[in-house]
PDB file of N, CA and C in Angstrom:
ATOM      1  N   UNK A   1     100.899  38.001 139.176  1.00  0.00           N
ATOM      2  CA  UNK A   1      99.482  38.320 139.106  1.00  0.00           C
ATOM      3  C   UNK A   1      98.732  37.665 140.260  1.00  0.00           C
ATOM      4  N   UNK A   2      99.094  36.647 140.502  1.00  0.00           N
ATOM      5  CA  UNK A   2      98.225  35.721 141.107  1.00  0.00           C
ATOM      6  C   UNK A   2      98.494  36.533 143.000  1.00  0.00           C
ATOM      7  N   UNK A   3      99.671  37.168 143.169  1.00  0.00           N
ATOM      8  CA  UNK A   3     100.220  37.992 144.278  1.00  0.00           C
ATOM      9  C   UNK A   3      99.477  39.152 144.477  1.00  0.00           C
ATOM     10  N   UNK A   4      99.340  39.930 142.900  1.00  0.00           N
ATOM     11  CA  UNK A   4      98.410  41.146 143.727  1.00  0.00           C
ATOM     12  C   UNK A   4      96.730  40.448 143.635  1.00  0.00           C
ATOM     13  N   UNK A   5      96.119  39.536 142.861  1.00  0.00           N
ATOM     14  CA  UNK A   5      94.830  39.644 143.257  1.00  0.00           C
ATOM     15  C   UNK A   5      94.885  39.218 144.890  1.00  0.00           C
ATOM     16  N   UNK A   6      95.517  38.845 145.160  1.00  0.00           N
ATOM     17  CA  UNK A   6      95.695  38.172 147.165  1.00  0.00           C
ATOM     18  C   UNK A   6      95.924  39.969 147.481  1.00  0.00           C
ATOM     19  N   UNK A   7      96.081  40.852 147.303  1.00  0.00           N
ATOM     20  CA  UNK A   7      95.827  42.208 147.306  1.00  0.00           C
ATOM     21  C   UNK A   7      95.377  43.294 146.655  1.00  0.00           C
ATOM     22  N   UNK A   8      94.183  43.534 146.652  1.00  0.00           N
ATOM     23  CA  UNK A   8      93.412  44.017 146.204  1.00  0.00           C
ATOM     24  C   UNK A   8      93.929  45.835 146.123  1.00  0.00           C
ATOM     25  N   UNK A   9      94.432  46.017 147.310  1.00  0.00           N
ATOM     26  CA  UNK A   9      94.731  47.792 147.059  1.00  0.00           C
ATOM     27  C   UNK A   9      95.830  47.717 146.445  1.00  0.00           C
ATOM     28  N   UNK A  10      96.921  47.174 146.565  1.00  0.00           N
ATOM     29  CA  UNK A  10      97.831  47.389 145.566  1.00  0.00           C
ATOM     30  C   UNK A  10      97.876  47.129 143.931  1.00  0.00           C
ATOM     31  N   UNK A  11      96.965  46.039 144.146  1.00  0.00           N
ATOM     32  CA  UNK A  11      96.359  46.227 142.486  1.00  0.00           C
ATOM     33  C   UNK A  11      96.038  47.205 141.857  1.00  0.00           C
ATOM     34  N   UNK A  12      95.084  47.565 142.992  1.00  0.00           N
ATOM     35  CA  UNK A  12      94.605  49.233 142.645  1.00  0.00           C
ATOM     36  C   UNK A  12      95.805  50.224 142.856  1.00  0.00           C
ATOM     37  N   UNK A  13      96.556  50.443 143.320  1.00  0.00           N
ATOM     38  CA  UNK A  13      97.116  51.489 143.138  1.00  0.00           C
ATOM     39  C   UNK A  13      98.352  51.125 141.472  1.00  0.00           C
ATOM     40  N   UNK A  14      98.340  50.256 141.349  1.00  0.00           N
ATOM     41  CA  UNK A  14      99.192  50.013 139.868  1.00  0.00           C
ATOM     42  C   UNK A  14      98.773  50.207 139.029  1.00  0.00           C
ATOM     43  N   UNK A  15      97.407  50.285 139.126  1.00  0.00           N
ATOM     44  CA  UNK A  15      96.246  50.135 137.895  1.00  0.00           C
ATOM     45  C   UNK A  15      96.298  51.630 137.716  1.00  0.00           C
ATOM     46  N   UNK A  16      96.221  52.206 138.631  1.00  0.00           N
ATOM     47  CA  UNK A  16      96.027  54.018 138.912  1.00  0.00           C
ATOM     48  C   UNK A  16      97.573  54.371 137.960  1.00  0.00           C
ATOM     49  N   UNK A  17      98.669  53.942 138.814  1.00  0.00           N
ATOM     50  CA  UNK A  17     100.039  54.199 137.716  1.00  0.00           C
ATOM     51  C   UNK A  17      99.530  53.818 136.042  1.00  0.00           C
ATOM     52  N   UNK A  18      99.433  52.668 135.719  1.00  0.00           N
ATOM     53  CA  UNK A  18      99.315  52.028 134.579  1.00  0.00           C
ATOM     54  C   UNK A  18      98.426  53.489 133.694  1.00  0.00           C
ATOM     55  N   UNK A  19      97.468  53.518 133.893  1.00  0.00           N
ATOM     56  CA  UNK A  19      96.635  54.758 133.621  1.00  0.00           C
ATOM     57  C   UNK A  19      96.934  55.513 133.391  1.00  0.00           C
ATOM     58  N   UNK A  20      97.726  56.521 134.392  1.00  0.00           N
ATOM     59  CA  UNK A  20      98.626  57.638 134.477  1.00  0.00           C
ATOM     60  C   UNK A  20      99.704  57.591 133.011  1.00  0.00           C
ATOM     61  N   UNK A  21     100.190  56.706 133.054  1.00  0.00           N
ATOM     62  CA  UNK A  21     101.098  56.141 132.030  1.00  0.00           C
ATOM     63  C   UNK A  21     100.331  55.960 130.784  1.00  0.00           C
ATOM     64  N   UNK A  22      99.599  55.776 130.536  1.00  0.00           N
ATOM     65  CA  UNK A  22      98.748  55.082 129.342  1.00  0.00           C
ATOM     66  C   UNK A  22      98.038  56.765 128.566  1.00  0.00           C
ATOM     67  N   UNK A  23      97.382  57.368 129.440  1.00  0.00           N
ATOM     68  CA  UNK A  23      97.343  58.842 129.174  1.00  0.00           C
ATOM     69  C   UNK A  23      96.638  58.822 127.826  1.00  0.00           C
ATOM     70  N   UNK A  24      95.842  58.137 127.478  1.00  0.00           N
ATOM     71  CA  UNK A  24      95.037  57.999 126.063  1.00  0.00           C
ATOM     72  C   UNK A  24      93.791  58.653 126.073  1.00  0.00           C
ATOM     73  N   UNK A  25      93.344  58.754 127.089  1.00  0.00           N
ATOM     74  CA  UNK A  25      91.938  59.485 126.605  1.00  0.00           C
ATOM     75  C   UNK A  25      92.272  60.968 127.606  1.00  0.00           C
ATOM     76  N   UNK A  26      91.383  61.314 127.764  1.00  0.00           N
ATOM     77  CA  UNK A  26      90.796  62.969 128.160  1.00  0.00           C
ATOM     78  C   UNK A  26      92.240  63.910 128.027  1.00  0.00           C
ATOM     79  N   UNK A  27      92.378  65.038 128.981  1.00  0.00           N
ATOM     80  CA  UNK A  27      92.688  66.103 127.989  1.00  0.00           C
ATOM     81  C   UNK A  27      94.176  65.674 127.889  1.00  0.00           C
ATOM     82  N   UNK A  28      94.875  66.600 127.346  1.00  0.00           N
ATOM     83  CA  UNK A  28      96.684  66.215 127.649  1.00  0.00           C
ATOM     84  C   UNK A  28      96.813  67.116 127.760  1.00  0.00           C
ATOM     85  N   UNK A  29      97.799  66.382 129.110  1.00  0.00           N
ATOM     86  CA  UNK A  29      98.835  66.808 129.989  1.00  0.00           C
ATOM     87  C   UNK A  29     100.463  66.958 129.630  1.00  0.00           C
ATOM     88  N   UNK A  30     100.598  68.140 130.798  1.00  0.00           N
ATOM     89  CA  UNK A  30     102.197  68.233 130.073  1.00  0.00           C
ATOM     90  C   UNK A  30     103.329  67.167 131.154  1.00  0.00           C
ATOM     91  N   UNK A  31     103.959  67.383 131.164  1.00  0.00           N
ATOM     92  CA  UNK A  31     105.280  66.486 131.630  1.00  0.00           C
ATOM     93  C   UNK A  31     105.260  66.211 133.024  1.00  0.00           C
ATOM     94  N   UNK A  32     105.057  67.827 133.348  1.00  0.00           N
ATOM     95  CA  UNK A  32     105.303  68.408 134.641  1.00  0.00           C
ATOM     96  C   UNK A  32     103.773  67.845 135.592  1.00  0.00           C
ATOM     97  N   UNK A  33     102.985  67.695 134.802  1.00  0.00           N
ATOM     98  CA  UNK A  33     101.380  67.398 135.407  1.00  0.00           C
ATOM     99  C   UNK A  33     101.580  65.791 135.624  1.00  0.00           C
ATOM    100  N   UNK A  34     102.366  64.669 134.614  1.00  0.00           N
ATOM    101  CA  UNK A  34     101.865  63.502 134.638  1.00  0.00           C
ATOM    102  C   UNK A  34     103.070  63.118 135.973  1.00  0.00           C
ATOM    103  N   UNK A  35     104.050  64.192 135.813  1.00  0.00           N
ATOM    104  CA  UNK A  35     104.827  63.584 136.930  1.00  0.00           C
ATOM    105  C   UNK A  35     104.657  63.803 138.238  1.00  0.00           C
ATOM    106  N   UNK A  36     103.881  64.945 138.803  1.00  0.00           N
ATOM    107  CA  UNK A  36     103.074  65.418 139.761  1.00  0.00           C
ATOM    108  C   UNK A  36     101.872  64.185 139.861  1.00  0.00           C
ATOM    109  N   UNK A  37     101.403  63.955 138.976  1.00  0.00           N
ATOM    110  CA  UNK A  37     100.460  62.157 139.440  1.00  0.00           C
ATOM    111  C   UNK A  37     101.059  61.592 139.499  1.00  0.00           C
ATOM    112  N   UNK A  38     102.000  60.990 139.004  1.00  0.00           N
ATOM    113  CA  UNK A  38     103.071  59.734 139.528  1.00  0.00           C
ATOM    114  C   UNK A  38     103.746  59.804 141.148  1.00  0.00           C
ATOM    115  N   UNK A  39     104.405  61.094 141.349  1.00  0.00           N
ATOM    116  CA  UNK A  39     104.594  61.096 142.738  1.00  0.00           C
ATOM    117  C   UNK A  39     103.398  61.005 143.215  1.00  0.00           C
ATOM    118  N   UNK A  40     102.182  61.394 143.090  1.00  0.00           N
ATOM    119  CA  UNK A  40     101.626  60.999 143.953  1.00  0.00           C
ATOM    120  C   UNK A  40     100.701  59.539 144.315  1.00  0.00           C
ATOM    121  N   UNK A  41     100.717  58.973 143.097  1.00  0.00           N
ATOM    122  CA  UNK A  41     100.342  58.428 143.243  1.00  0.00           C
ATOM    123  C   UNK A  41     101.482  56.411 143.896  1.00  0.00           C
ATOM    124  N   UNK A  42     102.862  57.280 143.225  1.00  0.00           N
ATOM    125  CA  UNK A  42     103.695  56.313 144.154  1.00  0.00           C
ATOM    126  C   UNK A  42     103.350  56.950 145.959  1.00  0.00           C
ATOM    127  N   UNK A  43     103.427  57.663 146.490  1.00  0.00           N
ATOM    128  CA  UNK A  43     103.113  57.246 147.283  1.00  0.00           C
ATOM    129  C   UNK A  43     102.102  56.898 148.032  1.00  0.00           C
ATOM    130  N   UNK A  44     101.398  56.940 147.423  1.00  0.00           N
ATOM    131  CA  UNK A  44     100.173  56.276 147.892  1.00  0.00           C
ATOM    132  C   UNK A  44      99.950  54.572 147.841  1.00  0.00           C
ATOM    133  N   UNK A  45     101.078  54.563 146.838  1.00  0.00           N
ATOM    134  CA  UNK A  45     101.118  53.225 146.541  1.00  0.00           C
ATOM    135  C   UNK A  45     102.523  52.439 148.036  1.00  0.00           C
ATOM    136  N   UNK A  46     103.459  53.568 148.156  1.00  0.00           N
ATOM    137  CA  UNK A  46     104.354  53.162 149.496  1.00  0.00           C
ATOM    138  C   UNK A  46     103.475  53.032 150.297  1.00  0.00           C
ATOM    139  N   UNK A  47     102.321  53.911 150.968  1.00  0.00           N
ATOM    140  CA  UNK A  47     101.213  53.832 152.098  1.00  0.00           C
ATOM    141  C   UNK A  47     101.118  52.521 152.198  1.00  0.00           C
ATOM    142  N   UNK A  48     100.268  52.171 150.873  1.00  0.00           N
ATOM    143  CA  UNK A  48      99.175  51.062 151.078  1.00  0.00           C
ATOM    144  C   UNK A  48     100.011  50.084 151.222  1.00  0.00           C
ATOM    145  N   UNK A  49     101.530  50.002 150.744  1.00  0.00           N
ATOM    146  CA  UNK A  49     102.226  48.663 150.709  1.00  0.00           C
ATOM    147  C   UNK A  49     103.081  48.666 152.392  1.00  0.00           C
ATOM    148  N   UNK A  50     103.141  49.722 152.858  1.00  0.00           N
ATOM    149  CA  UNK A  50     103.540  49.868 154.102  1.00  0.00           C
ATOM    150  C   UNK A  50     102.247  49.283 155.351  1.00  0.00           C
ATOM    151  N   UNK A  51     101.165  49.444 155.283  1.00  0.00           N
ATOM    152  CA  UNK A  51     100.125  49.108 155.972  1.00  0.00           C
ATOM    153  C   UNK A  51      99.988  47.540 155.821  1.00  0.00           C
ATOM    154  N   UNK A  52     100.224  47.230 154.513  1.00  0.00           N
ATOM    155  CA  UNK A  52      99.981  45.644 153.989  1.00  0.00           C
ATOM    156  C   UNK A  52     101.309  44.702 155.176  1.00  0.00           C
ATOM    157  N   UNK A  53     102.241  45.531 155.227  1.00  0.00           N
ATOM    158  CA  UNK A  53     103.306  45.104 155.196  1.00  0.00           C
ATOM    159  C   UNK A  53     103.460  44.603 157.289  1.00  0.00           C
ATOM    160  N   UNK A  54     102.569  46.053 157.933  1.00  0.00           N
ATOM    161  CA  UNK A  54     102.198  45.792 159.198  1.00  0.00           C
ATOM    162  C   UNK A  54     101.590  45.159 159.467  1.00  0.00           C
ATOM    163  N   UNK A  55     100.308  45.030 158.895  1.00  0.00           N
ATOM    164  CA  UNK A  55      99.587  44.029 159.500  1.00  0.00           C
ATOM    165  C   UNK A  55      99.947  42.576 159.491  1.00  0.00           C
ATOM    166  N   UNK A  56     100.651  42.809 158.229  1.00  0.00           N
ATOM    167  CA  UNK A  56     100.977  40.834 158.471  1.00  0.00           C
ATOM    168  C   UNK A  56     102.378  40.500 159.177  1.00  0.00           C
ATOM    169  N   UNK A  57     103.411  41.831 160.086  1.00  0.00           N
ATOM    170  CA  UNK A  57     104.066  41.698 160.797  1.00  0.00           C
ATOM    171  C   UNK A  57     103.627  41.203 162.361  1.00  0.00           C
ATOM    172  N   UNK A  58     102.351  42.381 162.131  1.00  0.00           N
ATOM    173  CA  UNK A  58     101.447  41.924 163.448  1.00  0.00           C
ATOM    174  C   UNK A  58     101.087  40.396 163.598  1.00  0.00           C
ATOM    175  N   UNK A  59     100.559  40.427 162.876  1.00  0.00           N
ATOM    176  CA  UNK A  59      99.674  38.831 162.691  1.00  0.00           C
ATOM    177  C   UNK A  59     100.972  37.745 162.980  1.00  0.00           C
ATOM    178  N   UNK A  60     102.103  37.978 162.206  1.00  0.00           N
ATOM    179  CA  UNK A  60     103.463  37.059 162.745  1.00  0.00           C
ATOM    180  C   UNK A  60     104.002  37.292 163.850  1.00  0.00           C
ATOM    181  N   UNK A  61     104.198  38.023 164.742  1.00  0.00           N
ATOM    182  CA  UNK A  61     104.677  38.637 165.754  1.00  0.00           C
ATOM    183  C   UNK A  61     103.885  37.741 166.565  1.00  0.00           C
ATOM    184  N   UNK A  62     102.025  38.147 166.713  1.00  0.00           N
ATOM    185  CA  UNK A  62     101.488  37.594 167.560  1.00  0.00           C
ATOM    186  C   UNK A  62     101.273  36.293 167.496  1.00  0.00           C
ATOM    187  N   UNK A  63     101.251  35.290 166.897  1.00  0.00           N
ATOM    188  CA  UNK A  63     101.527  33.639 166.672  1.00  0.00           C
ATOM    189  C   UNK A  63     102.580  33.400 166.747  1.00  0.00           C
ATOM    190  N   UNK A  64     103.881  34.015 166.365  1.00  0.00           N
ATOM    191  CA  UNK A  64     104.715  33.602 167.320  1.00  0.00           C
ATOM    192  C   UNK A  64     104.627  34.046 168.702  1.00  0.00           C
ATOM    193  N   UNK A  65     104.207  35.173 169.555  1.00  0.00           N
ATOM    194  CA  UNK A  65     104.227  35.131 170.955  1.00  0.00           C
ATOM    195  C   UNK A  65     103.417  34.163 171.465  1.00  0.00           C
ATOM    196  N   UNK A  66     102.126  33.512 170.731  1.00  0.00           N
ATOM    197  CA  UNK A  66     101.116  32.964 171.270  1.00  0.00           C
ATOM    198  C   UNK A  66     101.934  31.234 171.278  1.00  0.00           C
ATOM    199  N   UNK A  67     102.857  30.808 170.134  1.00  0.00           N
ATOM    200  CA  UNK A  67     103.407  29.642 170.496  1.00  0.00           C
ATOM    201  C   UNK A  67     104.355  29.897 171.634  1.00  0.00           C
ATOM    202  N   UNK A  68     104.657  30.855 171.954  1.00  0.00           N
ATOM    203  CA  UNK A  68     105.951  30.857 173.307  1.00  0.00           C
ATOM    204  C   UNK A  68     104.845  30.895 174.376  1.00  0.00           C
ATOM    205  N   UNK A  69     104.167  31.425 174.121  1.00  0.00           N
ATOM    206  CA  UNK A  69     103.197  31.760 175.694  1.00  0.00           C
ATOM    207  C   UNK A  69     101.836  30.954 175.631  1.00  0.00           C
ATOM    208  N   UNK A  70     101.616  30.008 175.430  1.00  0.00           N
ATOM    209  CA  UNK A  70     100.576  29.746 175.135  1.00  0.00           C
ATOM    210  C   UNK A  70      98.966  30.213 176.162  1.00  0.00           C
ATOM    211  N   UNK A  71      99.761  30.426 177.081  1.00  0.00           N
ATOM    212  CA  UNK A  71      98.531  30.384 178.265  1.00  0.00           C
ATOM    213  C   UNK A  71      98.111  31.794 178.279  1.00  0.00           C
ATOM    214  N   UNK A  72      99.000  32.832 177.521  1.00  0.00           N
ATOM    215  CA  UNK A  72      98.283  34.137 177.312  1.00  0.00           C
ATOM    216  C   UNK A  72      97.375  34.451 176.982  1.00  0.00           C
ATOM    217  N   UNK A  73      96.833  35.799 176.980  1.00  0.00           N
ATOM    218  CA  UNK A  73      95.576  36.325 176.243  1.00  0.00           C
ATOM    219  C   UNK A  73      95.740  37.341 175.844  1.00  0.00           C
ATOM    220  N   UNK A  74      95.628  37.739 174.318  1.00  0.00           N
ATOM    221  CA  UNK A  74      95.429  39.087 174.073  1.00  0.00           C
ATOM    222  C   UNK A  74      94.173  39.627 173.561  1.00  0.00           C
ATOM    223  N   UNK A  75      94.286  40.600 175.011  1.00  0.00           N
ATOM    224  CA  UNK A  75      92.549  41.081 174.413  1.00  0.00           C
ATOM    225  C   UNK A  75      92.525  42.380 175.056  1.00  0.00           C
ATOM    226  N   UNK A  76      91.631  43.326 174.828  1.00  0.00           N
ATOM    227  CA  UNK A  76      91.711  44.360 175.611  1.00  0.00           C
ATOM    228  C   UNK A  76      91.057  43.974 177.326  1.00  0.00           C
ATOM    229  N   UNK A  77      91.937  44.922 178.147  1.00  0.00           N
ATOM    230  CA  UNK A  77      91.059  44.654 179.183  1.00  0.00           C
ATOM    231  C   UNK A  77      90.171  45.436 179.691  1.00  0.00           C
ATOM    232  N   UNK A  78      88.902  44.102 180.623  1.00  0.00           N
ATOM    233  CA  UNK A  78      87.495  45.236 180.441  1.00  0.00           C
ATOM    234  C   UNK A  78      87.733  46.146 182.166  1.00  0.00           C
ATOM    235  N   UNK A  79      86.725  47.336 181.698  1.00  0.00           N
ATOM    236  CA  UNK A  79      86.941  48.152 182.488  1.00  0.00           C
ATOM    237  C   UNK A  79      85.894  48.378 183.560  1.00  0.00           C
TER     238      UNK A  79
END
């Protein structure tokens, strides 16, 4: 628990499954409908955990280049 509140969209996208699954209120659905939301909503849930997953490759990638190089700069350059 304490892992997804440190991520907020993937919370949300479990919460969206959990739901899907739970299927208690409004109309009912047949088999074929709840499993058509589940795919989709797994992947939406691969997306968001794939994006989570870059950025904090980025963020490691570049602190480690920045301890090898220290005298670098990354920034865009101006034009």
């Amino acid at each position: 628990m304490a892992r997804l509140r440190k991520r907020p969209e993937l919370k949300e996208r479990l919460e969206a499954v959990l739901r899907i699954c739970a299927a208690e209120e409004g109309e009912l659905r047949s088999a074929d409908e709840i499993e058509a939301l589940l795919i989709e909503e797994m992947r939406k849930l691969g997306l968001t955990s794939m994006q989570q997953w870059a950025k904090a490759a980025e963020a490691r990638v570049g602190a480690q280049y920045q301890e090898q190089h220290p005298g670098s700069y990354c920034g865009k350059k101006k034009r």
